[in-house]
Protein backbone atom coordinates (compact mmCIF):
# COMPACT_ATOMS: atom_id res chain seq x y z
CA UNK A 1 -214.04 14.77 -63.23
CA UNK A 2 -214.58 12.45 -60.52
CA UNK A 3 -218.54 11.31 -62.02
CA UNK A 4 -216.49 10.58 -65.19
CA UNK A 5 -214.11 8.44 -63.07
CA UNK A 6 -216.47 6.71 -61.01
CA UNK A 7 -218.33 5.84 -64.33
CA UNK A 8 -215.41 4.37 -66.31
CA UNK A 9 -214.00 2.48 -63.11
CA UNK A 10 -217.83 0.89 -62.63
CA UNK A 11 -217.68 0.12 -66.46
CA UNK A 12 -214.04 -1.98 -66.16
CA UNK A 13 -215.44 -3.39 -62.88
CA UNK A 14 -218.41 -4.54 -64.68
CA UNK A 15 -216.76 -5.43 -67.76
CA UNK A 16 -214.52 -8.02 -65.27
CA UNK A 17 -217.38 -9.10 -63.77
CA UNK A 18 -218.57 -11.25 -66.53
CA UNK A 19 -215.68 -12.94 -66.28
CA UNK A 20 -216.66 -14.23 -62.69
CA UNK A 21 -220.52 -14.46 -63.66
CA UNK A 22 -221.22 -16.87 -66.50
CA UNK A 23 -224.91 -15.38 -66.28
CA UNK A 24 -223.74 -12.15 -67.04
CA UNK A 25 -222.14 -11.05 -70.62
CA UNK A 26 -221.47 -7.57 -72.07
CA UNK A 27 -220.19 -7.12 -75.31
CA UNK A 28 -216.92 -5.13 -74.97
CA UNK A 29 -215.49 -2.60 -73.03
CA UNK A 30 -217.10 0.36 -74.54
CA UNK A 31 -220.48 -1.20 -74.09
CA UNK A 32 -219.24 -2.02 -70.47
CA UNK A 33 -218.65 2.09 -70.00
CA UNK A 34 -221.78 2.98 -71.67
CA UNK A 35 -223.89 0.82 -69.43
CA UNK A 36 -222.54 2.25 -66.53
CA UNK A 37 -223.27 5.41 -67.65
CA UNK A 38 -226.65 4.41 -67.89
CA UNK A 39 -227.13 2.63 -65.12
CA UNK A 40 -225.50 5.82 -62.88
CA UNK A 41 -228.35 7.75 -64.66
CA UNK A 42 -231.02 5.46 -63.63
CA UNK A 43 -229.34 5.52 -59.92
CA UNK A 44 -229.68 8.83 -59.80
CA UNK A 45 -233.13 9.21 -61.48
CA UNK A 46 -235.27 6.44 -60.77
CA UNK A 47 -233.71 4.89 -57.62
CA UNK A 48 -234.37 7.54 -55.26
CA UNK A 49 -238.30 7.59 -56.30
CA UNK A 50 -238.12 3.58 -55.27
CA UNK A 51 -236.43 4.31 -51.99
CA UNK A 52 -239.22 6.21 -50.79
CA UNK A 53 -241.88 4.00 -52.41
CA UNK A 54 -240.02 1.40 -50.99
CA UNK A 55 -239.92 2.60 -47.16
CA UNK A 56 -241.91 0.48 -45.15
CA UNK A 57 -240.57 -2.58 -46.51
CA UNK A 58 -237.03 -1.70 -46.36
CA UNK A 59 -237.48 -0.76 -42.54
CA UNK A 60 -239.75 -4.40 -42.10
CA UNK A 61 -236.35 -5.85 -43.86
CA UNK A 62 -233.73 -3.51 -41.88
CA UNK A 63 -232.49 -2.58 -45.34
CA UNK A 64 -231.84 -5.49 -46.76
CA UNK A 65 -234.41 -4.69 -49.37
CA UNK A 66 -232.00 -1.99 -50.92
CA UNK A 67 -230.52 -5.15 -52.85
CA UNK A 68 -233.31 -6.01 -54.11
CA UNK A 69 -233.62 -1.99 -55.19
CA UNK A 70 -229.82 -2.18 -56.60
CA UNK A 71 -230.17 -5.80 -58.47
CA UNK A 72 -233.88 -4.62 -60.04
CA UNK A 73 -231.60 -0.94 -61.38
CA UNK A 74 -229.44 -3.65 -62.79
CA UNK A 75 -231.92 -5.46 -64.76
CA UNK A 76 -233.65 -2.20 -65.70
CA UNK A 77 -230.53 -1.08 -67.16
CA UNK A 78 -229.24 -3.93 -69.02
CA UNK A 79 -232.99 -3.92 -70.54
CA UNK A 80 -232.53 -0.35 -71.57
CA UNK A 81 -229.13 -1.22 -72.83
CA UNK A 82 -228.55 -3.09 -76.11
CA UNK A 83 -225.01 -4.89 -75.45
CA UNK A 84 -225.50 -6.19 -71.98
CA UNK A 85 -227.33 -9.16 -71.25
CA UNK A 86 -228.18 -10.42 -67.42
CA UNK A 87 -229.71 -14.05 -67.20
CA UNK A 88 -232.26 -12.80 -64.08
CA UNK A 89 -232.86 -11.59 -61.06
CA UNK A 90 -230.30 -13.36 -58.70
CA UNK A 91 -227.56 -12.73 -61.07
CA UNK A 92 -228.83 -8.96 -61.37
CA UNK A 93 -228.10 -9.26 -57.52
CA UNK A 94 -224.86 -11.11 -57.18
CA UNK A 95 -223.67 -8.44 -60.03
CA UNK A 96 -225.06 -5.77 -58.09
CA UNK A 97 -223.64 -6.85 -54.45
CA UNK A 98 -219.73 -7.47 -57.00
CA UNK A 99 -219.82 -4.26 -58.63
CA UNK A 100 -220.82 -1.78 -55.40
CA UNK A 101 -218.02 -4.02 -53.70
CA UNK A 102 -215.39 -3.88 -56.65
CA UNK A 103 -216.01 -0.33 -57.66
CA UNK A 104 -215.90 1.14 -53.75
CA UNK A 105 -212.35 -0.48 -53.63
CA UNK A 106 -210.81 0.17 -57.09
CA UNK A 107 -212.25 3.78 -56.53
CA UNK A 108 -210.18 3.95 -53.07
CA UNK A 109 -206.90 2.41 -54.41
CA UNK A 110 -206.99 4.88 -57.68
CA UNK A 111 -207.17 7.89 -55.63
CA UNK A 112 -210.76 9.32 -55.83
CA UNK A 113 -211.03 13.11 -53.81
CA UNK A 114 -213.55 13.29 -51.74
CA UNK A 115 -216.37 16.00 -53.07
C-alpha cells in the first residue's frame, strides 16, 4: 500500500512540477501517475546497476554524481514514456532535484508508515 502511495504522490508532484518548469510538460494526470510508475521501476531496476558502475566517480565527486544518476533515470523514463516530454539534461536535473524534494515532504505531511 505504501509503493502505491509513494507512486501516485510522485505522479501529482510531478504532474505540478510542470507547472514550475516550462521545459517540462506531461500530458495529464494519469500520464503523470503512469510515468512515475515507470520511472520507480527503472529506480529500482536499472539505477542500482549505475550506482556501482558509477563508484569511482561518485566518490571523486563526494556524491554529487548521484544527480547526474537521478536526472539521466529521468530522461530515460520520459523516453520510455509516450506522454511526458523533458527539454534535456539540466531540466531532467532541476526536475529530478524538485520531485525527490516535493515527494519526501508531501510523503511526510500525508502520513506515510515507515516499512
Amino acid at each position: 500500500m505504501n509503493f502505491i502511495l509513494k507512486v501516485l504522490i510522485t505522479g501529482l508532484i510531478a504532474y505540478l512540477l510542470q507547472n514550475i518548469l516550462s521545459g517540462v510538460r506531461i500530458v495529464d494526470i494519469k500520464t503523470a501517475a503512469l510515468f512515475a510508475l515507470v520511472l520507480a521501476l527503472l529506480n529500482a531496476v536499472v539505477k542500482p546497476i549505475l550506482v556501482i558502475l558509477t563508484i569511482p566517480v561518485t566518490v571523486l565527486t563526494l556524491g554529487i554524481f548521484l544527480l547526474v544518476i537521478n536526472a539521466f533515470m529521468v530522461l530515460l523514463a520520459a523516453n520510455l514514456f509516450k506522454g511526458v516530454y523533458v527539454d534535456g539534461f539540466w531540466w531532467a536535473l532541476a526536475f529530478s532535484i524538485l520531485l525527490s524534494i516535493g515527494s519526501s515532504i508531501l510523503y511526510s505531511l500525508v502520513g506515510g508508515k515507515k516499512e
